[in-house]
Protein backbone atom coordinates (compact mmCIF):
# COMPACT_ATOMS: atom_id res chain seq x y z
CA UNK A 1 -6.83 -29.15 -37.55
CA UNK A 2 -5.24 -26.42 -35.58
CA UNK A 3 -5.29 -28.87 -32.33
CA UNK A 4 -3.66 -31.77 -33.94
CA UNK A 5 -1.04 -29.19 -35.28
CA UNK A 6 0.08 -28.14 -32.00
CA UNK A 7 -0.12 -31.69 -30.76
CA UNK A 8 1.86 -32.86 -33.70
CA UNK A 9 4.84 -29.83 -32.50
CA UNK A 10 4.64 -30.96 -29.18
CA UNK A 11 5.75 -34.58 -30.20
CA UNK A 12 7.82 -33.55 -32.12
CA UNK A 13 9.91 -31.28 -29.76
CA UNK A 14 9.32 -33.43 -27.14
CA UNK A 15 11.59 -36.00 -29.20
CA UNK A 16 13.94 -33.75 -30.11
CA UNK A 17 14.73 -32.82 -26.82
CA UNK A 18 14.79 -36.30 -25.62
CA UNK A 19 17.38 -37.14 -28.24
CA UNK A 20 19.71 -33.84 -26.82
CA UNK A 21 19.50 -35.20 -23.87
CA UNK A 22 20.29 -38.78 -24.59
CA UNK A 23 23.07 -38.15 -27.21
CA UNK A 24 24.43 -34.76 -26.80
CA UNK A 25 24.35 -33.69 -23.18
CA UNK A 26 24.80 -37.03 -20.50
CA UNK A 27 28.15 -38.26 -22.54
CA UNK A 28 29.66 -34.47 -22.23
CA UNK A 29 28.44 -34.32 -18.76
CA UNK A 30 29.54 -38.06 -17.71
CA UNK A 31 32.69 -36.81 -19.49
CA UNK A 32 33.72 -34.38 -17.23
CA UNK A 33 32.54 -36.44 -14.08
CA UNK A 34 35.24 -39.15 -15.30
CA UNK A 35 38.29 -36.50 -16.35
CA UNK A 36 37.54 -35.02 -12.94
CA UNK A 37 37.94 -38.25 -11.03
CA UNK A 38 41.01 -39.38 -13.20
CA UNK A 39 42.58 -35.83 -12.32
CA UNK A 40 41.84 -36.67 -8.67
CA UNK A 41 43.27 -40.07 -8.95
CA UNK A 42 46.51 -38.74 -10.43
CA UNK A 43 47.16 -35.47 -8.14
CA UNK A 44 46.34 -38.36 -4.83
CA UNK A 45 48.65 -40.91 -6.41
CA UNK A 46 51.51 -38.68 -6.99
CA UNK A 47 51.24 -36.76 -3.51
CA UNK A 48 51.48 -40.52 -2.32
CA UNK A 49 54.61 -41.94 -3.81
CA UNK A 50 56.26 -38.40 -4.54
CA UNK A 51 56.45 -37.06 -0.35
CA UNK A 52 58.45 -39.29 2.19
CA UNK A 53 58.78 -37.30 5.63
CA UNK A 54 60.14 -33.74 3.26
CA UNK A 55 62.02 -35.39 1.09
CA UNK A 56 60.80 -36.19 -2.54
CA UNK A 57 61.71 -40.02 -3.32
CA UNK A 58 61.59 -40.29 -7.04
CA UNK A 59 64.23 -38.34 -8.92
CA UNK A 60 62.01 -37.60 -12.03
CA UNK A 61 59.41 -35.98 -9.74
CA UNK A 62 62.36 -34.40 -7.94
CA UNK A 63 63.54 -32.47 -11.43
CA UNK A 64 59.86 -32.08 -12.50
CA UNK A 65 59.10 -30.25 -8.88
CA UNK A 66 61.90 -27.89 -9.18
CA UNK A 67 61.21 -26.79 -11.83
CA UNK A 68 57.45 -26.27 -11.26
CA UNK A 69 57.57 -25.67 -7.52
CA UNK A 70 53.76 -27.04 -7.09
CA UNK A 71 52.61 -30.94 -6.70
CA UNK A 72 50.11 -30.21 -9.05
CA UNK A 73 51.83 -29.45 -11.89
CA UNK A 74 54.47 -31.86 -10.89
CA UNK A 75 51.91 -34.71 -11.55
CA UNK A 76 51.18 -33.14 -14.69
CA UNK A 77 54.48 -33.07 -15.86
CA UNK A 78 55.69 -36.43 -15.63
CA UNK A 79 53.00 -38.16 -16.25
């Protein structure tokens, strides 16, 4: 009795874990992979159309960059 007990817990938690795993952890986790990239995409895409030679070229990322003073923020900030 006392072996199929401990079986029976180990299948048990087993599944449980599986299910955390499945369902809790890999969407927060692919998540963050994704918001990471997009943040990437968005800082690159705005360094790209914002710089030309040292002047900035679009007059809302001009205002937002004064005021800021970073790229990174500036991307932020009009978007």
């Amino acid at each position: 009795m006392g072996e199929f007990l401990i079986f029976f817990i180990g299948i048990v938690a087993g599944a449980v874990g599986y299910l955390i795993a499945t369902f809790w952890m890999r969407p927060i986790l692919r998540y963050l992979d994704i918001k990471d990239r997009v943040v990437a995409d968005i800082v690159f895409y705005a360094n790209a159309i914002m710089v030309e030679g040292d002047a900035i070229v679009v007059p809302e990322m001009r205002q937002a960059f004064g005021r800021t003073g970073c790229l990174l923020f500036t991307a932020t900030v009009v978007l």
